[in-house]
ModelCIF file with pLDDT and N, C-alpha, C, O atoms, coordinates in Angstrom:
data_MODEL
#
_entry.id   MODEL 
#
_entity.id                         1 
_entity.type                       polymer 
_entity.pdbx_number_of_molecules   1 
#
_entity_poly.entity_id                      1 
_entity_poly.type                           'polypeptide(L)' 
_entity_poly.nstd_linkage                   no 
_entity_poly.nstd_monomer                   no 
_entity_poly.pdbx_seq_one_letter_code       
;(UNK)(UNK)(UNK)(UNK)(UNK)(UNK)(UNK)(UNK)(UNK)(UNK)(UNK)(UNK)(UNK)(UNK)(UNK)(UNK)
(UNK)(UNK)(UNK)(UNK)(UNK)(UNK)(UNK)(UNK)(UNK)(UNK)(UNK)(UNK)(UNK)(UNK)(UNK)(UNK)
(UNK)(UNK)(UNK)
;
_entity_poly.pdbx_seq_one_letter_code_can   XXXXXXXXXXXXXXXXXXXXXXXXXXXXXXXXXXX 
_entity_poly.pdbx_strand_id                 A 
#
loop_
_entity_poly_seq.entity_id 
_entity_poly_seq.num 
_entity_poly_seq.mon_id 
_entity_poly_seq.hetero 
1 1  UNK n 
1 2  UNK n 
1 3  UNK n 
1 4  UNK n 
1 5  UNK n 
1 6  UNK n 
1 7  UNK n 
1 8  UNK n 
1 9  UNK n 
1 10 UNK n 
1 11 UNK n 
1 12 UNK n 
1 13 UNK n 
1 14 UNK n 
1 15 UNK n 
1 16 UNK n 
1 17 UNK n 
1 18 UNK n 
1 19 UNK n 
1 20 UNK n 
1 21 UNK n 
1 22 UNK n 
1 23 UNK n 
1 24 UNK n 
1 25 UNK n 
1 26 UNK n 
1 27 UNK n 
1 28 UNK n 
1 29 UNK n 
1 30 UNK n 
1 31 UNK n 
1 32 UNK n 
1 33 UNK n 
1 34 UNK n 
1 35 UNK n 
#
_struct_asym.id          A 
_struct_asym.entity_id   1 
#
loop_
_ma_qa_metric.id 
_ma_qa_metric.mode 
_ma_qa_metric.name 
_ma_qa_metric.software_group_id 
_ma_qa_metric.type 
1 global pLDDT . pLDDT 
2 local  pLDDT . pLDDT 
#
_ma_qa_metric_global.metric_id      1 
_ma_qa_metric_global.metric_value   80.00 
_ma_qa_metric_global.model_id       1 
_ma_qa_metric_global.ordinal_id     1 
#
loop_
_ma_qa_metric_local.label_asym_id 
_ma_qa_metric_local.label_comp_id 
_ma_qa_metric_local.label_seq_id 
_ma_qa_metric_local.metric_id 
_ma_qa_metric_local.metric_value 
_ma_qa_metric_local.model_id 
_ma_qa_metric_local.ordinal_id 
A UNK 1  2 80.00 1 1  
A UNK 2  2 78.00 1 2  
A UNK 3  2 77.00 1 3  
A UNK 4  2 74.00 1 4  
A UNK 5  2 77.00 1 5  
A UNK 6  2 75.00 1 6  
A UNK 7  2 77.00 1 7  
A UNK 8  2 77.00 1 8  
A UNK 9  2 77.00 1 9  
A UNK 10 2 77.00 1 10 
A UNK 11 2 77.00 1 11 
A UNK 12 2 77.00 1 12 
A UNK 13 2 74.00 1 13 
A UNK 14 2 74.00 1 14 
A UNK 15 2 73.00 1 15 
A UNK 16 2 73.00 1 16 
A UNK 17 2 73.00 1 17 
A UNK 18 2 74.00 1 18 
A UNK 19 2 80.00 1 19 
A UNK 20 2 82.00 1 20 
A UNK 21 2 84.00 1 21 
A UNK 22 2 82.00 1 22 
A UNK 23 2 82.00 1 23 
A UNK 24 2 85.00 1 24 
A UNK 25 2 86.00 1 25 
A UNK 26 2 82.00 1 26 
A UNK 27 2 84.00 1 27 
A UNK 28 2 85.00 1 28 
A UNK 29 2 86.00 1 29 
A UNK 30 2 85.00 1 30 
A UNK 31 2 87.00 1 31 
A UNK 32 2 87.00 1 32 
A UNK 33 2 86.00 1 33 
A UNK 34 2 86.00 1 34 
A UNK 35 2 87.00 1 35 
#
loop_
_atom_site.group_PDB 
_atom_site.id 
_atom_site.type_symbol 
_atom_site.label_atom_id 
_atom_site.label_alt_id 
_atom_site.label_comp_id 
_atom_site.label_asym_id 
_atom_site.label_entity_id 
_atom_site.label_seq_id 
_atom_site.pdbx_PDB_ins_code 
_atom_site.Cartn_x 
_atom_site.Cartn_y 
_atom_site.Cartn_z 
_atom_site.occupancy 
_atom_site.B_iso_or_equiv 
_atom_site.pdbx_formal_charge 
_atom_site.auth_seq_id 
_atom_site.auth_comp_id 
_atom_site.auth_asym_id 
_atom_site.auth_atom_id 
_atom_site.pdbx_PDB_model_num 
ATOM 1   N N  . UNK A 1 1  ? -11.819 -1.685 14.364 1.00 80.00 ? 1  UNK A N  1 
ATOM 2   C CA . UNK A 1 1  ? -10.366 -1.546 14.465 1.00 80.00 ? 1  UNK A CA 1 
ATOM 3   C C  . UNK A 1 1  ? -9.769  -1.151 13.120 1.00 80.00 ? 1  UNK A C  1 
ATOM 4   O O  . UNK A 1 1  ? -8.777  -0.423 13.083 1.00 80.00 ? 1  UNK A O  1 
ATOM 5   N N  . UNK A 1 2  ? -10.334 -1.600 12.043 1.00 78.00 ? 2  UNK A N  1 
ATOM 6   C CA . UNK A 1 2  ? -9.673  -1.492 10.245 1.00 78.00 ? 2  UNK A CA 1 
ATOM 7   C C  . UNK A 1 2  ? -10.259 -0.177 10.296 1.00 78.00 ? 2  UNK A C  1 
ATOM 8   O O  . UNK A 1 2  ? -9.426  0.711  10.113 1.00 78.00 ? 2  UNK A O  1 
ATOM 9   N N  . UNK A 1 3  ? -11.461 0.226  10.492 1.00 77.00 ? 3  UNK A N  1 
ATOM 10  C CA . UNK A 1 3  ? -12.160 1.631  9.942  1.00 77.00 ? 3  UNK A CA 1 
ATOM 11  C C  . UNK A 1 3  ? -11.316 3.232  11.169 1.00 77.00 ? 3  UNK A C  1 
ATOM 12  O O  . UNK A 1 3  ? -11.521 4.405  10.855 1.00 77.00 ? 3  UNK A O  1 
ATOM 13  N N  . UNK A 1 4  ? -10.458 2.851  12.438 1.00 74.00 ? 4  UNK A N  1 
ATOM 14  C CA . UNK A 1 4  ? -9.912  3.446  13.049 1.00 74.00 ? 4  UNK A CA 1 
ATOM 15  C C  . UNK A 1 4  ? -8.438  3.587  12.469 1.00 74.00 ? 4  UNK A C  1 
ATOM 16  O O  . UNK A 1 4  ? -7.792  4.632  12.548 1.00 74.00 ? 4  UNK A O  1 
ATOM 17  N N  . UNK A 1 5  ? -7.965  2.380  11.858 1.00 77.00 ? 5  UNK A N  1 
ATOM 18  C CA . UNK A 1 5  ? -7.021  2.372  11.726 1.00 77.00 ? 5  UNK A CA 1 
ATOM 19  C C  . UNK A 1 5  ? -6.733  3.508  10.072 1.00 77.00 ? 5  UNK A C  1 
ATOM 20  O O  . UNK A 1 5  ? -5.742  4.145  9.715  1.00 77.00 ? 5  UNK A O  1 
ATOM 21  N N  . UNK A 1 6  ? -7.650  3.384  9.642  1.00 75.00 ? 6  UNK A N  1 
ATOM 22  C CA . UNK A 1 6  ? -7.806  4.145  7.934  1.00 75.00 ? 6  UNK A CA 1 
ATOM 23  C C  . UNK A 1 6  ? -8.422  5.289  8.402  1.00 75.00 ? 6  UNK A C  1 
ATOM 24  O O  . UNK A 1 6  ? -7.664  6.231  8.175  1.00 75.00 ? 6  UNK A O  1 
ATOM 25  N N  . UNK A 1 7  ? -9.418  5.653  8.938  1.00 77.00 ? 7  UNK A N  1 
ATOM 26  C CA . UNK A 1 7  ? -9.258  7.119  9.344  1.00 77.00 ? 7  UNK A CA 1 
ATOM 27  C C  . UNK A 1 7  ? -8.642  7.959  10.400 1.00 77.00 ? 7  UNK A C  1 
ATOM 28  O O  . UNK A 1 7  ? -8.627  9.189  10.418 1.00 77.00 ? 7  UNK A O  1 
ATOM 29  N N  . UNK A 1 8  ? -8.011  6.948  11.494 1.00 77.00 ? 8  UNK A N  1 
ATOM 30  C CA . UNK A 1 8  ? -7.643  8.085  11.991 1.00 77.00 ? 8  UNK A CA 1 
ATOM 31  C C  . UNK A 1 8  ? -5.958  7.536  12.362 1.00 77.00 ? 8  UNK A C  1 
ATOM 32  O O  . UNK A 1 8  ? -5.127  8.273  11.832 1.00 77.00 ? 8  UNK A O  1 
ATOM 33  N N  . UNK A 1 9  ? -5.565  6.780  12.893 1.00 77.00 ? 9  UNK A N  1 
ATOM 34  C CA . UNK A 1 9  ? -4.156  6.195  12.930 1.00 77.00 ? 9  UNK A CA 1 
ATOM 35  C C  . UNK A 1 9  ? -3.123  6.459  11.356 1.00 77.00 ? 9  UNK A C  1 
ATOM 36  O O  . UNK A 1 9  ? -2.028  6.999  11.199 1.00 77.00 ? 9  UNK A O  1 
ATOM 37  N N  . UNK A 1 10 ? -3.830  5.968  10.640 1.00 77.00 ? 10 UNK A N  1 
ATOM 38  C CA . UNK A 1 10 ? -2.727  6.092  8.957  1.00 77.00 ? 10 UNK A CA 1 
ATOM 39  C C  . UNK A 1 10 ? -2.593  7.341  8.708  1.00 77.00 ? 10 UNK A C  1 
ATOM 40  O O  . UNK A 1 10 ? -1.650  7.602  7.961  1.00 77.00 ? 10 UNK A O  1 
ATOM 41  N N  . UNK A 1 11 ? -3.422  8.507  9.199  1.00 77.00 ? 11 UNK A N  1 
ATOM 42  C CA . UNK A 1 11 ? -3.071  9.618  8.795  1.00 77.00 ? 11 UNK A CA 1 
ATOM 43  C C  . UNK A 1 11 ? -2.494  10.573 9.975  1.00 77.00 ? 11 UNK A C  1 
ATOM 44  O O  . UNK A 1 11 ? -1.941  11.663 9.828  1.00 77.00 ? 11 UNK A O  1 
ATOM 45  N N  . UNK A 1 12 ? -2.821  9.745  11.421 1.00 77.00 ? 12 UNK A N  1 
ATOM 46  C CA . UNK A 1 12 ? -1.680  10.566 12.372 1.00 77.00 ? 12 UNK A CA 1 
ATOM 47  C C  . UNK A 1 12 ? -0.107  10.008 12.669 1.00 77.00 ? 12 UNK A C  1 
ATOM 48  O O  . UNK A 1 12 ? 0.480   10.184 13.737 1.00 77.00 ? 12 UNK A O  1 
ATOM 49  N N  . UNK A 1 13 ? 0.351   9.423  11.701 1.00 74.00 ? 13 UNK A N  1 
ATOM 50  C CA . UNK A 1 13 ? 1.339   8.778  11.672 1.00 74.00 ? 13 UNK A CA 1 
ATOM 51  C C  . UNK A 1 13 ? 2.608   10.195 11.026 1.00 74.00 ? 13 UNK A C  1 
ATOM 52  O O  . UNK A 1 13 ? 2.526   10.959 10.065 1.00 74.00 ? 13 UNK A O  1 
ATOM 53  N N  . UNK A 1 14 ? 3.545   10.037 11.963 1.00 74.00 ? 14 UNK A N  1 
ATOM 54  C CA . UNK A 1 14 ? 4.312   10.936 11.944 1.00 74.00 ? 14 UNK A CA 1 
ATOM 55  C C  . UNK A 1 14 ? 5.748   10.209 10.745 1.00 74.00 ? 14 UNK A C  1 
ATOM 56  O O  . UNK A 1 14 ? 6.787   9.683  11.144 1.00 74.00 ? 14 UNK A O  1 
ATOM 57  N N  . UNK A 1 15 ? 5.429   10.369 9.615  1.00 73.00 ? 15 UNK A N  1 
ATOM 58  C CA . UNK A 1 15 ? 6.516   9.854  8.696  1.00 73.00 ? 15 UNK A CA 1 
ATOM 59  C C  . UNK A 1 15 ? 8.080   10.525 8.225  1.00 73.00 ? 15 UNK A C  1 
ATOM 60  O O  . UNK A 1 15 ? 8.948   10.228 7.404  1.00 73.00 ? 15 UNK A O  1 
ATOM 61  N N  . UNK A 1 16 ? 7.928   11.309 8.980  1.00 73.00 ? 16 UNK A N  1 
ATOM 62  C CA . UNK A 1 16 ? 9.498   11.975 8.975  1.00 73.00 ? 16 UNK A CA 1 
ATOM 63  C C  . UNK A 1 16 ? 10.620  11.279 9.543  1.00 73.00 ? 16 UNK A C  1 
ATOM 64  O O  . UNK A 1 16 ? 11.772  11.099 9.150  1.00 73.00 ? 16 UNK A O  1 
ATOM 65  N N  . UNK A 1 17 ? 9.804   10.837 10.857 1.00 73.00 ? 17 UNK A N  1 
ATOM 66  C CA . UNK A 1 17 ? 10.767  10.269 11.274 1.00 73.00 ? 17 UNK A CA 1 
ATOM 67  C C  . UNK A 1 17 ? 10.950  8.443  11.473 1.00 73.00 ? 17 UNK A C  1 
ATOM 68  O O  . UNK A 1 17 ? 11.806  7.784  12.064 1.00 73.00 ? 17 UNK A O  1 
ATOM 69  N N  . UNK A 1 18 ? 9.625   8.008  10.621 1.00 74.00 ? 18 UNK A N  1 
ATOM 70  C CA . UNK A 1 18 ? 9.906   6.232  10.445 1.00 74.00 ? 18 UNK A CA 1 
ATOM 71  C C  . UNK A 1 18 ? 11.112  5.649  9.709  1.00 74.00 ? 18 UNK A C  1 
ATOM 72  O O  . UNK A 1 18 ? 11.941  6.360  9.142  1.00 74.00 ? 18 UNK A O  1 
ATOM 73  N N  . UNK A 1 19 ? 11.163  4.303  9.749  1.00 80.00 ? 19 UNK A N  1 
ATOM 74  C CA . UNK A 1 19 ? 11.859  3.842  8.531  1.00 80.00 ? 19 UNK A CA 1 
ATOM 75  C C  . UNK A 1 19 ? 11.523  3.300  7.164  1.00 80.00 ? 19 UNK A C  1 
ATOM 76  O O  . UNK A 1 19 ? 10.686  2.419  6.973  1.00 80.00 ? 19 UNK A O  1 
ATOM 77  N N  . UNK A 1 20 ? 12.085  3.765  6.426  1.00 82.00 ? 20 UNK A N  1 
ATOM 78  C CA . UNK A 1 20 ? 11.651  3.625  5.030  1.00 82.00 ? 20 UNK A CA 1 
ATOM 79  C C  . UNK A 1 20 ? 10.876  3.036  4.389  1.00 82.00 ? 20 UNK A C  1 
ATOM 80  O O  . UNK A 1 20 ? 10.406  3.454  3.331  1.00 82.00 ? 20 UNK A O  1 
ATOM 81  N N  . UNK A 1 21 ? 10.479  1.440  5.179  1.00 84.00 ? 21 UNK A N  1 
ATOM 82  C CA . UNK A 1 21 ? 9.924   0.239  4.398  1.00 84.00 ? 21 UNK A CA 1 
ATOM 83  C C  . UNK A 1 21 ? 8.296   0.808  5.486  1.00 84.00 ? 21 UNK A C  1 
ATOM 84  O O  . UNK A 1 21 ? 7.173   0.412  5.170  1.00 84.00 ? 21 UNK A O  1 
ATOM 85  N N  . UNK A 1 22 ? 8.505   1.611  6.529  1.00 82.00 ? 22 UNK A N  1 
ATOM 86  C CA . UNK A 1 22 ? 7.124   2.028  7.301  1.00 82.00 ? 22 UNK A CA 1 
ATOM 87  C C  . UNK A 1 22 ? 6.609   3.524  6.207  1.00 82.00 ? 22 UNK A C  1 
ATOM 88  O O  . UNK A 1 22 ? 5.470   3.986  6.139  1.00 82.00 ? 22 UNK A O  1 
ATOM 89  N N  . UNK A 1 23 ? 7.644   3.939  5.579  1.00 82.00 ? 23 UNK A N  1 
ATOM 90  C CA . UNK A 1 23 ? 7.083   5.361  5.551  1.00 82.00 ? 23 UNK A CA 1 
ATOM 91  C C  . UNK A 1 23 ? 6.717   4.881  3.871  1.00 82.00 ? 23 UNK A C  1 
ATOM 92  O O  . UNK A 1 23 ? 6.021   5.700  3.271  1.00 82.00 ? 23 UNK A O  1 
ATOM 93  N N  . UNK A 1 24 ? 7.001   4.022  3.331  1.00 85.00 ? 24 UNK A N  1 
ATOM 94  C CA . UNK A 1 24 ? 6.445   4.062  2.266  1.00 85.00 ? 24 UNK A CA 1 
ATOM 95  C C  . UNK A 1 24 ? 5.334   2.978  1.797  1.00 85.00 ? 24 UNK A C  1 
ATOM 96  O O  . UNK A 1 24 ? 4.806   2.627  0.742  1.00 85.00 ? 24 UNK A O  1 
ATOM 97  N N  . UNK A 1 25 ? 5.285   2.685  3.013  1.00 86.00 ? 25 UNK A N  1 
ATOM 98  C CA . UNK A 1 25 ? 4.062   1.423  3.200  1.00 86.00 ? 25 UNK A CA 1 
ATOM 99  C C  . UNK A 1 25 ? 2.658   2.349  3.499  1.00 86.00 ? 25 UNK A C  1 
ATOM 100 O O  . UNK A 1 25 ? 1.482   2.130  3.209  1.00 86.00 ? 25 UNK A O  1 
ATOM 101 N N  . UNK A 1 26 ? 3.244   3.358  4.130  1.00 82.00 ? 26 UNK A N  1 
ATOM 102 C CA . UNK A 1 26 ? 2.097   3.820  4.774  1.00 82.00 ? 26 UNK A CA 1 
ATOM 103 C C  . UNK A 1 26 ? 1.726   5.223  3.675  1.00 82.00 ? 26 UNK A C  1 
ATOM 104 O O  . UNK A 1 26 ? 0.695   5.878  3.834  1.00 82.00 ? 26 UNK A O  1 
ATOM 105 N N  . UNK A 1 27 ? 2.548   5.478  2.779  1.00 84.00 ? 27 UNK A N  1 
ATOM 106 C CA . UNK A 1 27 ? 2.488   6.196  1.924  1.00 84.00 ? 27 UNK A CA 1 
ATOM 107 C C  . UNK A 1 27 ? 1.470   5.451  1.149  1.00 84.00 ? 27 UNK A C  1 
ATOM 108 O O  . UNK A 1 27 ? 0.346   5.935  1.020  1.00 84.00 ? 27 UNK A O  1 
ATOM 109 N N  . UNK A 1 28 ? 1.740   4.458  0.691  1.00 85.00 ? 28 UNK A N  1 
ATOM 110 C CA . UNK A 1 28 ? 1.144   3.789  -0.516 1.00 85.00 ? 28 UNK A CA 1 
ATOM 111 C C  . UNK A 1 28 ? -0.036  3.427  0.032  1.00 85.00 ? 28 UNK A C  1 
ATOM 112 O O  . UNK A 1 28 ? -0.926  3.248  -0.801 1.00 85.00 ? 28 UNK A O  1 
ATOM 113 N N  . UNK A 1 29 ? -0.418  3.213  1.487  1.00 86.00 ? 29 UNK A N  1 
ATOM 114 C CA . UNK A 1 29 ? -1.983  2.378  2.204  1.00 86.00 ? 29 UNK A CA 1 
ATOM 115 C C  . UNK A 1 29 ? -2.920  4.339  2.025  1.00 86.00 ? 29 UNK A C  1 
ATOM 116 O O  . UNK A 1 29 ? -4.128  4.570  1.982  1.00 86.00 ? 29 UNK A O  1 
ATOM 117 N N  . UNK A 1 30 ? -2.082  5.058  1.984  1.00 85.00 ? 30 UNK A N  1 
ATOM 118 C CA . UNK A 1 30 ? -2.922  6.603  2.120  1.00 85.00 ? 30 UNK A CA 1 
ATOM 119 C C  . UNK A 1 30 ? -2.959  6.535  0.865  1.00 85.00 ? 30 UNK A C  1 
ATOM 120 O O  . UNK A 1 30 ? -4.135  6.705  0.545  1.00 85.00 ? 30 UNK A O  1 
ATOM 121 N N  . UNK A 1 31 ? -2.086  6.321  -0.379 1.00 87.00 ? 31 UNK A N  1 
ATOM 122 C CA . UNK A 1 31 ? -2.874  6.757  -1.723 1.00 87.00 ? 31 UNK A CA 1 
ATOM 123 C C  . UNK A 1 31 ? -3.760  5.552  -1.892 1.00 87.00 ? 31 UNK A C  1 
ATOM 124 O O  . UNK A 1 31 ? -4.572  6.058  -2.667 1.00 87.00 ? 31 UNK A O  1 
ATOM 125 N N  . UNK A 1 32 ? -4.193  4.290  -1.715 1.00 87.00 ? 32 UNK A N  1 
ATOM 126 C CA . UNK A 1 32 ? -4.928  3.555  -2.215 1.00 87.00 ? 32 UNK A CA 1 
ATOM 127 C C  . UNK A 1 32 ? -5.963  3.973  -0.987 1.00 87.00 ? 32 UNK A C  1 
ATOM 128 O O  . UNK A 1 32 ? -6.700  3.050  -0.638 1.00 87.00 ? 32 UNK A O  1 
ATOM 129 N N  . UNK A 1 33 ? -6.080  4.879  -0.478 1.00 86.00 ? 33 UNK A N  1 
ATOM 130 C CA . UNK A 1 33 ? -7.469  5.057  0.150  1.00 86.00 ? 33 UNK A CA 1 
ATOM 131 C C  . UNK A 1 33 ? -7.876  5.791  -0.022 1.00 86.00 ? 33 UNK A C  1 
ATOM 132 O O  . UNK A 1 33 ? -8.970  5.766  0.542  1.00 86.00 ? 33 UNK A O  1 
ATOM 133 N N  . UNK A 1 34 ? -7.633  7.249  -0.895 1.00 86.00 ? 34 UNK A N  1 
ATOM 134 C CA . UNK A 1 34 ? -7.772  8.244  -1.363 1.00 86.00 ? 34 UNK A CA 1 
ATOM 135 C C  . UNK A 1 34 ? -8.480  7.563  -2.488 1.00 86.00 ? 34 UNK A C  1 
ATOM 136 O O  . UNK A 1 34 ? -9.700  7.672  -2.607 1.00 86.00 ? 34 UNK A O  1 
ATOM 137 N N  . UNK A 1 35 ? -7.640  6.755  -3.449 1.00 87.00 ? 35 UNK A N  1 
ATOM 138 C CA . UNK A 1 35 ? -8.155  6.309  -4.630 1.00 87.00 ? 35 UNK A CA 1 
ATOM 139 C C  . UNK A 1 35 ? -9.522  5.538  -4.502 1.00 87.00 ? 35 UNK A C  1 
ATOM 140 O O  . UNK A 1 35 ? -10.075 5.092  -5.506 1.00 87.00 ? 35 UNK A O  1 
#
């Protein structure tokens, strides 16, 4: 469920249109997984 959720859910997440405290949560969970 964690290894679905980091490759494929966190990055089909449509952030244009979330709210702020989602779009930058999920901003910050994609750069610390990159890193």
């Amino acid at each position: 469920k964690i290894q679905h959720f980091f490759l494929v859910q966190l990055w089909r997440e449509d952030l244009t249109e979330a709210n702020p405290v989602r779009r930058w949560g999920f901003r910050l969970l994609r750069i610390l997984y990159v890193l």
